[in-house]
C-alpha atoms as a PDB file:
ATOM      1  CA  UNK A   1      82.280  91.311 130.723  1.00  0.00           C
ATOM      2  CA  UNK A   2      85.087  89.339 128.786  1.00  0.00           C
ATOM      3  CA  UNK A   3      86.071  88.114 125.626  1.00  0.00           C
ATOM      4  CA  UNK A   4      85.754  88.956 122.366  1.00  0.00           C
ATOM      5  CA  UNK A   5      82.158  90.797 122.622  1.00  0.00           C
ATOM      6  CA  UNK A   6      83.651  92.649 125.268  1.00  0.00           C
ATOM      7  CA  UNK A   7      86.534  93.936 123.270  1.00  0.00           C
ATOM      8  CA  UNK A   8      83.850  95.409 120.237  1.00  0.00           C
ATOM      9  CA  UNK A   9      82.097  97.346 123.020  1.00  0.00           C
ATOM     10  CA  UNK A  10      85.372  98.565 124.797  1.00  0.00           C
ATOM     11  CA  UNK A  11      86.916  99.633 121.197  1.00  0.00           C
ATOM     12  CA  UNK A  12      84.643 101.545 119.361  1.00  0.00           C
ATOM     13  CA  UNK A  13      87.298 102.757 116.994  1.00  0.00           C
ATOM     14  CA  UNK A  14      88.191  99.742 115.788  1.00  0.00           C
ATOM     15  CA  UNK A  15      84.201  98.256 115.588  1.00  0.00           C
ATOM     16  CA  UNK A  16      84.120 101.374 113.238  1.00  0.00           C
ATOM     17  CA  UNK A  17      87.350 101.094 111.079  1.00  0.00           C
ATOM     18  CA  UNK A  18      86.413  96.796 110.479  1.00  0.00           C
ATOM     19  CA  UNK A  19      82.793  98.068 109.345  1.00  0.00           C
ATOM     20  CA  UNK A  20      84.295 100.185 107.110  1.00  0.00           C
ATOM     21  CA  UNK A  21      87.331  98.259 105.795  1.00  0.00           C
ATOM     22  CA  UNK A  22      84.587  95.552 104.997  1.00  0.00           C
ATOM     23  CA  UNK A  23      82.084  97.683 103.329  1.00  0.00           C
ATOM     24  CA  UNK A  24      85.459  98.858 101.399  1.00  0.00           C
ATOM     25  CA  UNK A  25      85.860  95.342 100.263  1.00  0.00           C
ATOM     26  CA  UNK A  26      82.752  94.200  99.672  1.00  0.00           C
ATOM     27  CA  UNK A  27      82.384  97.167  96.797  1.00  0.00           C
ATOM     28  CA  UNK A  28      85.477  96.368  95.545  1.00  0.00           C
ATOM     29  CA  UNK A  29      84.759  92.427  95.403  1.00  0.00           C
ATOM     30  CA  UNK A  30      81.630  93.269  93.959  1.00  0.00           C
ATOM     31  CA  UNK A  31      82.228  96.257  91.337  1.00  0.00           C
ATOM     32  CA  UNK A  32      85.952  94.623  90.513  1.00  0.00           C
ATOM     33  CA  UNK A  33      85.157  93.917  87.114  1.00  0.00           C
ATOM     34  CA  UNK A  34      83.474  97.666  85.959  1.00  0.00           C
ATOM     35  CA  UNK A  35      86.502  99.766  87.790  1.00  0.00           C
ATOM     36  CA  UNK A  36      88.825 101.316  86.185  1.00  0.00           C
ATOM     37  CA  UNK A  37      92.698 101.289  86.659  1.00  0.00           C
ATOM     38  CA  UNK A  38      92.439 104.395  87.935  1.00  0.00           C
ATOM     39  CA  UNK A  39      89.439 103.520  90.477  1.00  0.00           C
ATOM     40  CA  UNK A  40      91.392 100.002  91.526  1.00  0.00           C
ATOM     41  CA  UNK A  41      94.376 101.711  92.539  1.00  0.00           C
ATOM     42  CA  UNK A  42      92.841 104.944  94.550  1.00  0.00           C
ATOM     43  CA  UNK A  43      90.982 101.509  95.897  1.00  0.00           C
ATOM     44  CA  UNK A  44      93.727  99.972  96.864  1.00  0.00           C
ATOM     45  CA  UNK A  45      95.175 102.785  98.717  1.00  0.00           C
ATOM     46  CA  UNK A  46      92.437 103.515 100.420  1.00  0.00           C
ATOM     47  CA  UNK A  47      92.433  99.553 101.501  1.00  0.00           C
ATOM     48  CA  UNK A  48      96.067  99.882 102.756  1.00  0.00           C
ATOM     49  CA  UNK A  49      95.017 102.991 104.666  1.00  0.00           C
ATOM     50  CA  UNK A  50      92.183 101.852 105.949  1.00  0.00           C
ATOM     51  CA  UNK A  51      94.269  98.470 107.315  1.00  0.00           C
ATOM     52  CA  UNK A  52      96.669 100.973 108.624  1.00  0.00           C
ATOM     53  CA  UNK A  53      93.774 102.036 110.571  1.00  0.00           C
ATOM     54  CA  UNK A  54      92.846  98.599 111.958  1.00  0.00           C
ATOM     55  CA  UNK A  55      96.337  98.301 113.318  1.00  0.00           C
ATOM     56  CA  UNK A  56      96.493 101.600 115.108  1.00  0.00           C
ATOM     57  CA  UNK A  57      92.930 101.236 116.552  1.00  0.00           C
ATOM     58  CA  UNK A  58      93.949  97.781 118.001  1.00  0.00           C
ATOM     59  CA  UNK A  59      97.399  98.135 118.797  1.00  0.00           C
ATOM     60  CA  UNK A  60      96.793 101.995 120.794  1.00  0.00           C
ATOM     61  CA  UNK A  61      98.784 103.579 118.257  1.00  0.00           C
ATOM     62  CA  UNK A  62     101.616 101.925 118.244  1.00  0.00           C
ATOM     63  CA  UNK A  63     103.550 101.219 114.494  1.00  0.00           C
ATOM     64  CA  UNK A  64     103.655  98.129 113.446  1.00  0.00           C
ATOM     65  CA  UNK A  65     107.004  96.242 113.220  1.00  0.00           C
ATOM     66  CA  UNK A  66     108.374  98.421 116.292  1.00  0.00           C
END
């Protein structure tokens, strides 16, 4: 197998980390206007984090900018 389908088979870690960083969003996009300033900015950490995952699962660990 090649291409893209391929790739979401061969990386489960990163199938897992996208589901979750768009579940993440979607309640964000969706409760945005009933959270509080507290609740948007643990959300927004927990976005950066979770994008911090993304790059690690697809990159094989490697930091980004190095």
């Amino acid at each position: 197998m090649s291409g893209p389908k391929s790739e979401r088979r061969a990386n489960r870690e990163l199938r897992e980390v996208l589901d979750e960083l768009v579940e993440h969003v979607r309640y964000v996009a969706r409760n945005v206007g009933g959270l509080s300033r507290q609740d948007l900015e643990y959300a927004e950490e927990r976005l950066e984090w979770l994008a911090d995952e993304v790059w690690r699962a697809a990159t094989g660990g490697k930091e980004r900018g190095a």
